[in-house]
C-alpha atoms as a PDB file:
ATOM      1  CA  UNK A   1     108.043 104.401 109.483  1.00  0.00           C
ATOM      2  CA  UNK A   2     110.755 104.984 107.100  1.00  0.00           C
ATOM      3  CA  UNK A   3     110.366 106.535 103.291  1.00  0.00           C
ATOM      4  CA  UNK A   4     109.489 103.552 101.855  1.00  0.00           C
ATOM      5  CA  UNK A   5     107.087 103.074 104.092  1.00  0.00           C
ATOM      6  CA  UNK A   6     105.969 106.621 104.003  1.00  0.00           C
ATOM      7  CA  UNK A   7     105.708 105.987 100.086  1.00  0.00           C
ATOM      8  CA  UNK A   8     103.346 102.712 100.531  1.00  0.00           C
ATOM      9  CA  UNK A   9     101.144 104.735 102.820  1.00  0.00           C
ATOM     10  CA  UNK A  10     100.680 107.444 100.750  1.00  0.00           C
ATOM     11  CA  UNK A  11      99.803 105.199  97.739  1.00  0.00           C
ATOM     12  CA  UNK A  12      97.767 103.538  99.860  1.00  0.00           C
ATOM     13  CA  UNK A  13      95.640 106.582 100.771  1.00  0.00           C
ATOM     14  CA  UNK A  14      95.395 106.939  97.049  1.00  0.00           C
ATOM     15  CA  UNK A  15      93.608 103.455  96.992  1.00  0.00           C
ATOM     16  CA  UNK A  16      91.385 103.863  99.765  1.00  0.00           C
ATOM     17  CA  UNK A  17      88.346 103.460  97.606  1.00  0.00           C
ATOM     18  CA  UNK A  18      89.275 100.169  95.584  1.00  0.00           C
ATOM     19  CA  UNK A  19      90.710  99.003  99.705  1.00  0.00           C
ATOM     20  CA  UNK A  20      87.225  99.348 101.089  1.00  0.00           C
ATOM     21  CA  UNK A  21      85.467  98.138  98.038  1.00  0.00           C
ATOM     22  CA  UNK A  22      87.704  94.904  98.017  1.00  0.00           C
ATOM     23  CA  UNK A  23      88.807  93.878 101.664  1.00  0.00           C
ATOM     24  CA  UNK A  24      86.661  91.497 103.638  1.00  0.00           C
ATOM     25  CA  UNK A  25      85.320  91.708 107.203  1.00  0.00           C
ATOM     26  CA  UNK A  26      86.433  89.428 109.648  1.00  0.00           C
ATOM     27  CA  UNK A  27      84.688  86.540 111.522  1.00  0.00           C
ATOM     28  CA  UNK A  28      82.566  87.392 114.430  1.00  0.00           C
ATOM     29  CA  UNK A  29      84.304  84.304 116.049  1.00  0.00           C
ATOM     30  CA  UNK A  30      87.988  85.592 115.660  1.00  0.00           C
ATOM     31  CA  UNK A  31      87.028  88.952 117.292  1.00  0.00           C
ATOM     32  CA  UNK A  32      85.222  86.732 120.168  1.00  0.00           C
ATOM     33  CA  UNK A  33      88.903  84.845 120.667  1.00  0.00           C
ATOM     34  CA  UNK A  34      90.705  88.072 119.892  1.00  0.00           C
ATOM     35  CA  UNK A  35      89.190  90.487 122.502  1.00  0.00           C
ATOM     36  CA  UNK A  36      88.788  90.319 126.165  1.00  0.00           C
ATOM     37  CA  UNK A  37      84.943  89.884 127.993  1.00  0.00           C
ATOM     38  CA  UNK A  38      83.152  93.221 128.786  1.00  0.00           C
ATOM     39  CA  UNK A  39      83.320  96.584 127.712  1.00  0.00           C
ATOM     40  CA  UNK A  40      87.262  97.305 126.666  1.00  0.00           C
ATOM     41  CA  UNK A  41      88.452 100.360 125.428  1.00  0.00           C
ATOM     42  CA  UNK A  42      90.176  99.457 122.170  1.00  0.00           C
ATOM     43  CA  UNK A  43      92.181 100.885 119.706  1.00  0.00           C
ATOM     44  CA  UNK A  44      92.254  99.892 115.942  1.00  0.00           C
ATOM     45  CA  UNK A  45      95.773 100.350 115.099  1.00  0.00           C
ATOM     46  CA  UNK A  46      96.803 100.342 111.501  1.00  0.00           C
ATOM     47  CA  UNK A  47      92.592 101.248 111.209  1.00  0.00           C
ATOM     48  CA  UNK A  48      92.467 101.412 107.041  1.00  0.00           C
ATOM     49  CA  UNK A  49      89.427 102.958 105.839  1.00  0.00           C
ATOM     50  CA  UNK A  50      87.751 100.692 109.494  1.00  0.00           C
ATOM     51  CA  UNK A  51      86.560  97.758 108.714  1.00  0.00           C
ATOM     52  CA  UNK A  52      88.088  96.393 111.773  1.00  0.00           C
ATOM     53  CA  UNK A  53      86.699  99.900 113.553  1.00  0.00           C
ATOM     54  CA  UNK A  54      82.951  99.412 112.155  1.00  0.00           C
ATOM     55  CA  UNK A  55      82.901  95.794 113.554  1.00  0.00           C
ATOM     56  CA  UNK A  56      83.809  96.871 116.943  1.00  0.00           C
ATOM     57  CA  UNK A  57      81.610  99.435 116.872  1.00  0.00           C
ATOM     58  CA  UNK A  58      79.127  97.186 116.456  1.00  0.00           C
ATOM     59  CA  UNK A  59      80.046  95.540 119.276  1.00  0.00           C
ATOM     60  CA  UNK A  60      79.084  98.672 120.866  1.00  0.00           C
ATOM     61  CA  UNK A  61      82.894  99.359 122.023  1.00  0.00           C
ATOM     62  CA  UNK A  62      84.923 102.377 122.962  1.00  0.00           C
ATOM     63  CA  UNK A  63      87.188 102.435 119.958  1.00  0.00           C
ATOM     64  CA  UNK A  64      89.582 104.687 118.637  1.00  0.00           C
ATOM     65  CA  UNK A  65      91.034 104.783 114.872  1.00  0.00           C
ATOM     66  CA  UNK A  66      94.763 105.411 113.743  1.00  0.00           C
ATOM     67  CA  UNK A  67      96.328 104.874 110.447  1.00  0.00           C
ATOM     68  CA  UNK A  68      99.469 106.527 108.709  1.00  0.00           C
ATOM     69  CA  UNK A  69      97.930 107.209 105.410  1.00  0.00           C
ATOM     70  CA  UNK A  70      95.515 111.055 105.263  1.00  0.00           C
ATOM     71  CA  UNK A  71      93.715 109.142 102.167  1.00  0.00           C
ATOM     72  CA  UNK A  72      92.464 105.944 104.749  1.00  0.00           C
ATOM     73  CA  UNK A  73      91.668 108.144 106.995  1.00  0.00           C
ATOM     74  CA  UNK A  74      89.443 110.272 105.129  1.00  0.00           C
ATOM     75  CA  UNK A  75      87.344 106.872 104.235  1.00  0.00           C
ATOM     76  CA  UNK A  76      87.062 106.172 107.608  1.00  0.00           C
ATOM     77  CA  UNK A  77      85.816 109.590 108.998  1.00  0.00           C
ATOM     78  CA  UNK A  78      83.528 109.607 106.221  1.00  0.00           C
ATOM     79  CA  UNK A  79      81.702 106.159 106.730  1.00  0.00           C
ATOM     80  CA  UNK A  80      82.399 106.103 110.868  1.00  0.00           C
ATOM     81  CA  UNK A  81      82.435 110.057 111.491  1.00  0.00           C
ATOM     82  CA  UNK A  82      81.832 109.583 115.156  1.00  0.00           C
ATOM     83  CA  UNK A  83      84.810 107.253 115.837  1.00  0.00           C
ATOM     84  CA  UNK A  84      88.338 109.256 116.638  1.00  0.00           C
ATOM     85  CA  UNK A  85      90.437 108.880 114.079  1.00  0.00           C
ATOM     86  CA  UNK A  86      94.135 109.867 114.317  1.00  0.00           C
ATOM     87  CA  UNK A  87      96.566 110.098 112.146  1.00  0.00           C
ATOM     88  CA  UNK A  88      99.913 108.090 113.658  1.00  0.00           C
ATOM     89  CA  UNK A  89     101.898 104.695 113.684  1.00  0.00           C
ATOM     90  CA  UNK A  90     103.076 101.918 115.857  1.00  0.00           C
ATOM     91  CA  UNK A  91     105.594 103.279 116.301  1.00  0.00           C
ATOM     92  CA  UNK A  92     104.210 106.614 117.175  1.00  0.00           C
ATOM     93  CA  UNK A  93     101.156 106.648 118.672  1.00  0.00           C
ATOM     94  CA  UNK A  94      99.044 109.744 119.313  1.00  0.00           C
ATOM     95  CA  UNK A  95      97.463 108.647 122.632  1.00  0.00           C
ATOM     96  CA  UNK A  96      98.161 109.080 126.260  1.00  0.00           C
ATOM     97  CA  UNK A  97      99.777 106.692 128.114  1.00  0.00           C
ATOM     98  CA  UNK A  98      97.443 104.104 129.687  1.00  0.00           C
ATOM     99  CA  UNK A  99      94.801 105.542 127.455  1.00  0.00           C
ATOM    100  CA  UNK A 100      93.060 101.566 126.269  1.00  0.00           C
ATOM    101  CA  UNK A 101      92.435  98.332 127.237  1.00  0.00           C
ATOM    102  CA  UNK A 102      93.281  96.747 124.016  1.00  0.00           C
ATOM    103  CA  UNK A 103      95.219  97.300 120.625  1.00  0.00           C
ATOM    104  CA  UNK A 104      94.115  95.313 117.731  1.00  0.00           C
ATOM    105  CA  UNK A 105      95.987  95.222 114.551  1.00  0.00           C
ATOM    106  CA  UNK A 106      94.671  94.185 111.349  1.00  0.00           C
ATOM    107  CA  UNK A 107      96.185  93.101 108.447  1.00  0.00           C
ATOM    108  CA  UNK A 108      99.091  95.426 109.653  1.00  0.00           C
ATOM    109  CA  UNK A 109     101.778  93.774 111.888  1.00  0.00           C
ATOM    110  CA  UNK A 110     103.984  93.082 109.042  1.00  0.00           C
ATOM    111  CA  UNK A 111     104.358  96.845 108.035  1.00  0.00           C
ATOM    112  CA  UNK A 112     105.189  97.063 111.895  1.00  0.00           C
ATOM    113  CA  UNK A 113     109.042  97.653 113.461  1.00  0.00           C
ATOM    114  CA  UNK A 114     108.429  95.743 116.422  1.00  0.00           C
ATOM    115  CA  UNK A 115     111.399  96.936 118.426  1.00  0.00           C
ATOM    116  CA  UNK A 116     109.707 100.729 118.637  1.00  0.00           C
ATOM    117  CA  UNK A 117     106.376  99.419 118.038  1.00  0.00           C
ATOM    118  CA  UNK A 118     106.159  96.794 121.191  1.00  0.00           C
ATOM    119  CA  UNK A 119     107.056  99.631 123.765  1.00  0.00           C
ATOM    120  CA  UNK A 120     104.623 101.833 122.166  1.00  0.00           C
ATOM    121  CA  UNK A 121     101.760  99.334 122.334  1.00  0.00           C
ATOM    122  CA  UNK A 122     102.664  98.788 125.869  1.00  0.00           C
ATOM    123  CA  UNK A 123     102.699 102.395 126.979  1.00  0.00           C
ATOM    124  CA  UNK A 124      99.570 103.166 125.558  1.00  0.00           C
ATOM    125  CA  UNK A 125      97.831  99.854 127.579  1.00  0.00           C
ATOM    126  CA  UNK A 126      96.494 100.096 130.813  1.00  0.00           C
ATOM    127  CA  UNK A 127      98.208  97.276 132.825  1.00  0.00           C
ATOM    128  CA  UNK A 128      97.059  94.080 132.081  1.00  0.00           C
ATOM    129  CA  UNK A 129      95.964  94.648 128.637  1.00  0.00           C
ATOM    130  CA  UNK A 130      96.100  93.435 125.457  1.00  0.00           C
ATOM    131  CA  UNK A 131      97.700  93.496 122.608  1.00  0.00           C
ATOM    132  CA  UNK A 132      95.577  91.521 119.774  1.00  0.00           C
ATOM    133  CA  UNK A 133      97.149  90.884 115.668  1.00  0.00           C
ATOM    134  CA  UNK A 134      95.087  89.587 113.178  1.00  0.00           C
ATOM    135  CA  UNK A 135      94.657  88.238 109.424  1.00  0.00           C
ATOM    136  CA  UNK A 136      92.411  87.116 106.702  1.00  0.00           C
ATOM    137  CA  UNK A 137      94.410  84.764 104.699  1.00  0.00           C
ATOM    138  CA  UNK A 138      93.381  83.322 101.246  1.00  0.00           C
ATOM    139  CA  UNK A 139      92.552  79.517 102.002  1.00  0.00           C
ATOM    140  CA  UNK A 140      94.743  77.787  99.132  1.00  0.00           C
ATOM    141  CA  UNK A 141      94.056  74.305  99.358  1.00  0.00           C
ATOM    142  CA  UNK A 142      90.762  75.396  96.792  1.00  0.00           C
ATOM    143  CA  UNK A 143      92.688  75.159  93.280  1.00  0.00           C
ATOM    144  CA  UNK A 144      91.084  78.576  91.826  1.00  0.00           C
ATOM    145  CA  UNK A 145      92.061  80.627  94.634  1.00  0.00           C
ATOM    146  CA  UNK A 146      96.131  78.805  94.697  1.00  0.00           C
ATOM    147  CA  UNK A 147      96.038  80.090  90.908  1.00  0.00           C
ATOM    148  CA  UNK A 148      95.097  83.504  91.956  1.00  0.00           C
ATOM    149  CA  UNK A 149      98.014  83.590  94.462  1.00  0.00           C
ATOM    150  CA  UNK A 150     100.234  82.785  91.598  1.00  0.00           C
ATOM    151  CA  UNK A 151      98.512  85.174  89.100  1.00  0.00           C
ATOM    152  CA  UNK A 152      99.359  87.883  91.856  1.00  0.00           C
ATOM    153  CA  UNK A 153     102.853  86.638  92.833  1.00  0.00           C
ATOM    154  CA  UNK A 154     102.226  86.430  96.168  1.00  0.00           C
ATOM    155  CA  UNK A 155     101.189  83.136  97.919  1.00  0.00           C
ATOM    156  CA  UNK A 156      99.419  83.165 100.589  1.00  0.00           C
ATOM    157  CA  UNK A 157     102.048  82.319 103.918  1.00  0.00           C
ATOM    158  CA  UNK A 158     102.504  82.433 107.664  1.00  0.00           C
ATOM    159  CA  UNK A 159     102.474  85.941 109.237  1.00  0.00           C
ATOM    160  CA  UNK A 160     105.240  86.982 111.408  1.00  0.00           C
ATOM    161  CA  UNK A 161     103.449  87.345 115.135  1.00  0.00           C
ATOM    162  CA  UNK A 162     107.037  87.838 117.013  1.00  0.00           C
ATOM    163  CA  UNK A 163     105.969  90.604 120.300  1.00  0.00           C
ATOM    164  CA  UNK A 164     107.976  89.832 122.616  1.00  0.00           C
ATOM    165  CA  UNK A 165     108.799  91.738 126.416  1.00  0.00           C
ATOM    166  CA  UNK A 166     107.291  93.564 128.129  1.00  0.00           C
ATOM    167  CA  UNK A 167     104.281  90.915 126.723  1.00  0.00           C
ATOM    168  CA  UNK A 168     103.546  87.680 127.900  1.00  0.00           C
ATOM    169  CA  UNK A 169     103.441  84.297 125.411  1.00  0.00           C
ATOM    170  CA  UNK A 170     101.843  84.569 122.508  1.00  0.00           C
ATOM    171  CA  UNK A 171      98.849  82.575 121.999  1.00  0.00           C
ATOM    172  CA  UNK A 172      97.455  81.749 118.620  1.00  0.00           C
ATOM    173  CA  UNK A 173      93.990  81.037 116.913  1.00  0.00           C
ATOM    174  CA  UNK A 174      92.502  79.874 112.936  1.00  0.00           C
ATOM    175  CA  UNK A 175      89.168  80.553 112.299  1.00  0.00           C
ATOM    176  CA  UNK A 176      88.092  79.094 108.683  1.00  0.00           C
ATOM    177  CA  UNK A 177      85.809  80.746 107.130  1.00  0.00           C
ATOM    178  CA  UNK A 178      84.336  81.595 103.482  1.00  0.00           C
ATOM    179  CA  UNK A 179      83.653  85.401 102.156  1.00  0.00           C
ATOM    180  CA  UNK A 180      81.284  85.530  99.262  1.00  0.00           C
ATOM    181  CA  UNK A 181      82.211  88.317  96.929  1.00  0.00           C
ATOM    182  CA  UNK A 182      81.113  89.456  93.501  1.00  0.00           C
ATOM    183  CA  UNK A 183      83.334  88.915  90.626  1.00  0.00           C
ATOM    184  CA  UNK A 184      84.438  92.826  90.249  1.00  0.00           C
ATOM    185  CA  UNK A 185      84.955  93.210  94.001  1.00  0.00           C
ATOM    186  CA  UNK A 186      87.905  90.333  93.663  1.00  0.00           C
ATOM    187  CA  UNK A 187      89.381  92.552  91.433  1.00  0.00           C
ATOM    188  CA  UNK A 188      89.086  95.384  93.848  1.00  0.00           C
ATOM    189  CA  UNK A 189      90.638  92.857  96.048  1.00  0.00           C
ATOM    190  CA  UNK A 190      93.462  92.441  94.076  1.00  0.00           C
ATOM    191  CA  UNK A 191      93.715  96.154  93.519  1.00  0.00           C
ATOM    192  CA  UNK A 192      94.080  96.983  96.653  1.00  0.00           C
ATOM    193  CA  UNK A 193      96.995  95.633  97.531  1.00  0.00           C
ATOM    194  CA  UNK A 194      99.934  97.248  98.338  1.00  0.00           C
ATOM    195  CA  UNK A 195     102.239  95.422  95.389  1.00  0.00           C
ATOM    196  CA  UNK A 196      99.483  95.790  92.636  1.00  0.00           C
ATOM    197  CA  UNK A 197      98.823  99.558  93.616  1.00  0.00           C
ATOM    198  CA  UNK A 198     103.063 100.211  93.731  1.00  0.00           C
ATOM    199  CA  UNK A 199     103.305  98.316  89.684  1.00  0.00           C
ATOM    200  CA  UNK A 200     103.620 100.804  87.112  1.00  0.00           C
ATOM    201  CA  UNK A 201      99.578 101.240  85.215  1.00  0.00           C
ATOM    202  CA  UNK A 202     100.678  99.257  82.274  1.00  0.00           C
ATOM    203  CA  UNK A 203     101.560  95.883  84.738  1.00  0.00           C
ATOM    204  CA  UNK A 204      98.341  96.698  87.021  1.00  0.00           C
ATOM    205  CA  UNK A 205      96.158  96.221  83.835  1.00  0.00           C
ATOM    206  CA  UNK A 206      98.239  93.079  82.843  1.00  0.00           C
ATOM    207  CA  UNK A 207      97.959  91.734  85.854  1.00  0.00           C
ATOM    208  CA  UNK A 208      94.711  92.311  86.313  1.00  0.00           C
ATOM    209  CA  UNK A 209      93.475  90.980  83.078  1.00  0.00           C
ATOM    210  CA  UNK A 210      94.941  87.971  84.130  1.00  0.00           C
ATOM    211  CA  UNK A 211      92.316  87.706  87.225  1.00  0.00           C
ATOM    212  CA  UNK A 212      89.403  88.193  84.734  1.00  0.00           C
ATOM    213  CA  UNK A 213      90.739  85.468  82.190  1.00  0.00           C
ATOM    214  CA  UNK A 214      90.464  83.384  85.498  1.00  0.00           C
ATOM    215  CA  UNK A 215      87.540  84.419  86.569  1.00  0.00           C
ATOM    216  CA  UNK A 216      86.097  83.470  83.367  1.00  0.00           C
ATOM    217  CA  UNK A 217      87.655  80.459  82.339  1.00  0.00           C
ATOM    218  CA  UNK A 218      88.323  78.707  85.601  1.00  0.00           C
ATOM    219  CA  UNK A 219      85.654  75.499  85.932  1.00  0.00           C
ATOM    220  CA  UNK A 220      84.698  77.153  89.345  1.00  0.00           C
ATOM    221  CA  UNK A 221      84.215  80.909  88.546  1.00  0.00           C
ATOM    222  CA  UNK A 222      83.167  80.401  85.218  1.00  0.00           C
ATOM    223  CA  UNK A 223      79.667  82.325  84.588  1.00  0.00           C
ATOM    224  CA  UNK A 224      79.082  83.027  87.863  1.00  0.00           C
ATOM    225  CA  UNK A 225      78.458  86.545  89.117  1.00  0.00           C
ATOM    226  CA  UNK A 226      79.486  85.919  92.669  1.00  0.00           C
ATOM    227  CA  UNK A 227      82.330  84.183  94.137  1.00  0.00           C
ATOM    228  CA  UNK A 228      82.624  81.683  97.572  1.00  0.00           C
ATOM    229  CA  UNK A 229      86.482  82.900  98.814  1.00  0.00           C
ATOM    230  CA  UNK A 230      88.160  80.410 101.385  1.00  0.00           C
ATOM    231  CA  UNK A 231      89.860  82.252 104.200  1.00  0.00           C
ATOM    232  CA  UNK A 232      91.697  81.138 107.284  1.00  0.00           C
ATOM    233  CA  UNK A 233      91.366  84.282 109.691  1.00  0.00           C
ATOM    234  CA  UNK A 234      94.963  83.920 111.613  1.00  0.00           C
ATOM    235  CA  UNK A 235      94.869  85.415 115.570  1.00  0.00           C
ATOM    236  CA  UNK A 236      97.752  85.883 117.614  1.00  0.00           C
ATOM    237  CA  UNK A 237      97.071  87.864 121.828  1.00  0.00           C
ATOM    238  CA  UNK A 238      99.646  88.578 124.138  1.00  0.00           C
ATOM    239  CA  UNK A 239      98.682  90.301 126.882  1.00  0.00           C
ATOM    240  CA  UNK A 240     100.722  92.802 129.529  1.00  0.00           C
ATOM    241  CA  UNK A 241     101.632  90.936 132.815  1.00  0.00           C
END
């Protein structure tokens, strides 16, 4: 990663809190599509403070955690303290080679350089495995949550799911799906990402007072204390040949 990168992962780690507070799970059915049948090894790359890593868990899986930023990490060891948890990169991966059966990244593939991170991925893969990317994207055909996009200045869009050699085709997968939240964890939703937590305080609390004027004027949020979020979960696999 380079120093701007360094920089967002350190603020990150900063944010860990409001990041597990706000960021939703994802569906049971994407991991089903995402991850191969029986007992993989896999490793949650890109881990956050694990809710990817917790889900898998639950899934009773061997799973192992790395993430660039010290302050993630330290959420993570303290709610999953019997997972590994590493601190590395895509690009720079603290594992032996041939050491899983699957990489999943959440939420992460756009921080990614692919042209170190691809090779890494691979060496770390016992042949034939898998290399799995994932998102929760805000479902913006529902009018209150295309107004939040713009309140944030950032509408929701495709992910870039380029792999690439030595992978095979990329296949792809939507699950739809619909998070319900309470009111103050959408602004810990909003918090915690990486544009809002980069603004200088006096725009984060403009911004964010924006969200609450929607949340209380908007014909669909208005008085209630919990909050129905649309989501399409986007899935890409590729696996090794």
């Amino acid at each position: 990663m380079d120093s701007h990168a360094d920089h967002e992962s350190t603020s990150f780690g900063q944010a860990a809190a409001t990041y597990e507070r706000g960021r939703p799970p994802y569906p049971e059915a994407a991991l089903d599509w995402l991850l191969p049948t029986g007992q993989p090894n896999v490793l949650d790359l890109g881990a956050g403070t694990g809710k990817l890593t917790r889900q898998l868990h639950a899934r009773r899986l061997p799973v192992t955690a790395v993430d660039p930023a010290d302050g993630m990490l330290s959420e993570l060891r303290r709610v999953l303290p019997e997972i590994p948890a590493h601190h590395g990169s895509a690009e720079h991966i603290p594992l032996p080679d041939r050491a899983v059966d699957v990489v999943v990244v959440a939420q992460a593939w756009h921080w990614v350089d692919p042209h170190a991170a691809v090779p890494e991925i691979a060496r770390v893969l016992a042949p034939g495995g898998r290399l799995g990317l994932v998102w929760n994207l805000r479902d913006e055909t529902e009018d209150w949550v295309r107004s939040l996009g713009q309140i944030i200045r950032a509408p929701e869009q495709n992910r870039p799911h380029v792999i690439g050699p030595p992978f095979g085709p990329v296949e792809t997968h939507s699950v739809p799906w619909t998070h319900r939240l309470r009111s103050e964890t959408l602004l810990d939703l909003v918090a915690s990402r990486s544009a809002v937590i980069l603004m200088p305080d006096d725009e984060r609390r403009s911004l964010l007072d924006q969200v609450r004027d929607l949340l209380r004027t908007h014909p669909a949020l208005a008085g209630r204390d919990t909050v129905e979020l649309p989501y399409v979960t986007f899935c890409a696999r590729a696996d090794l040949p």
